[in-house]
Protein backbone atom coordinates (compact mmCIF):
# COMPACT_ATOMS: atom_id res chain seq x y z
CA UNK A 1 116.34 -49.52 -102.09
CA UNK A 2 120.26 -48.55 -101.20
CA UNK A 3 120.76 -47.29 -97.25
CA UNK A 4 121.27 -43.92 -96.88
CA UNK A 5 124.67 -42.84 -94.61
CA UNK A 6 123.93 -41.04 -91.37
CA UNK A 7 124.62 -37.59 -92.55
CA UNK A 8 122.87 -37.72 -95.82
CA UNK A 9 119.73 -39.32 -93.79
CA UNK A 10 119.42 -35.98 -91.58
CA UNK A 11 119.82 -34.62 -94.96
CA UNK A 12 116.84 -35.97 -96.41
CA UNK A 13 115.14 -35.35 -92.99
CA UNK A 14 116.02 -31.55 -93.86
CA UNK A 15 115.49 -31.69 -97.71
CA UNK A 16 111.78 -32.93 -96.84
CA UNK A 17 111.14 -29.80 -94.48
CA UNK A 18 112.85 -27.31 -96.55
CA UNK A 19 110.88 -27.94 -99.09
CA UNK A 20 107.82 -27.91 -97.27
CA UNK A 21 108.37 -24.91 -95.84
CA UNK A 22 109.59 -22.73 -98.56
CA UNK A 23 107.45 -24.42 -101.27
CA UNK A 24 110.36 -25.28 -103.40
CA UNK A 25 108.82 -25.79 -106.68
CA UNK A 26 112.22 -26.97 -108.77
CA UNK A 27 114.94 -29.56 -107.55
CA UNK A 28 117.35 -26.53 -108.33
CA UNK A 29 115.42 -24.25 -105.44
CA UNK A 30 116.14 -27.26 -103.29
CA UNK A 31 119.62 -28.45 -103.98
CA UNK A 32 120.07 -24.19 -103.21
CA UNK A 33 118.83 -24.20 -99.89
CA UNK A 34 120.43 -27.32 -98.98
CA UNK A 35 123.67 -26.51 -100.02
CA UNK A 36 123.42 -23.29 -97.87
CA UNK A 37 122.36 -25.18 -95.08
CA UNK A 38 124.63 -28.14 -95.65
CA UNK A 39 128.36 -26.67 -97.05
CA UNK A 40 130.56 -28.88 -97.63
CA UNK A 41 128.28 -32.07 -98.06
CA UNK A 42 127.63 -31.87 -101.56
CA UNK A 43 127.83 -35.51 -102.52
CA UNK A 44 125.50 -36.50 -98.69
CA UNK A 45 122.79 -33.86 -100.18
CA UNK A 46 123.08 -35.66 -103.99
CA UNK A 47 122.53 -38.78 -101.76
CA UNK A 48 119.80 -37.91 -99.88
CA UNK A 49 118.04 -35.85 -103.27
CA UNK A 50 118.89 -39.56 -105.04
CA UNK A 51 117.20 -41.82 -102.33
CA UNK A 52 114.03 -39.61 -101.84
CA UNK A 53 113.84 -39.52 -106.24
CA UNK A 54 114.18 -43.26 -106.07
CA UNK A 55 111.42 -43.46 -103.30
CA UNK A 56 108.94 -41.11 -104.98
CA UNK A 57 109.43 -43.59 -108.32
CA UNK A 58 108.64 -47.04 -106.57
CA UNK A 59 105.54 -45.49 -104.78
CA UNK A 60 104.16 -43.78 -107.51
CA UNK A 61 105.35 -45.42 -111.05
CA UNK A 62 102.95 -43.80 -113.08
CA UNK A 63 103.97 -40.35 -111.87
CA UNK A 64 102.91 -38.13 -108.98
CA UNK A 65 99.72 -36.02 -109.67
CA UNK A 66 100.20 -32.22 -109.88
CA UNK A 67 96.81 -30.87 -107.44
């Protein structure tokens, strides 16, 4: 797995919480909130959504269950 840059790790950091805490159901809900919270860090928030997607696929290859 790639290294993240400093900004787009307290992205991710933020990305995880956000969508936590306002149940964002759809990567577009997310990239949303980020980009409100973040302007001006578009490609650091496509980073951080990138390395998190990439995580979530080696830890669960056969998909993540919906309960």
């Amino acid at each position: 797995m790639s290294t993240l840059s400093e900004a787009a790790y307290e992205i991710l950091r933020d990305a995880v919480n956000v969508a936590r805490d306002f149940q964002c159901q759809s990567l577009a809900a997310l990239k949303s909130r980020l980009a409100m919270r973040w302007p001006g860090k578009e490609n650091e928030v496509a980073e951080a959504i990138q390395f998190w997607a990439t995580s979530v696929r080696e830890r669960h290859p056969g998909g993540v269950s919906r309960i």
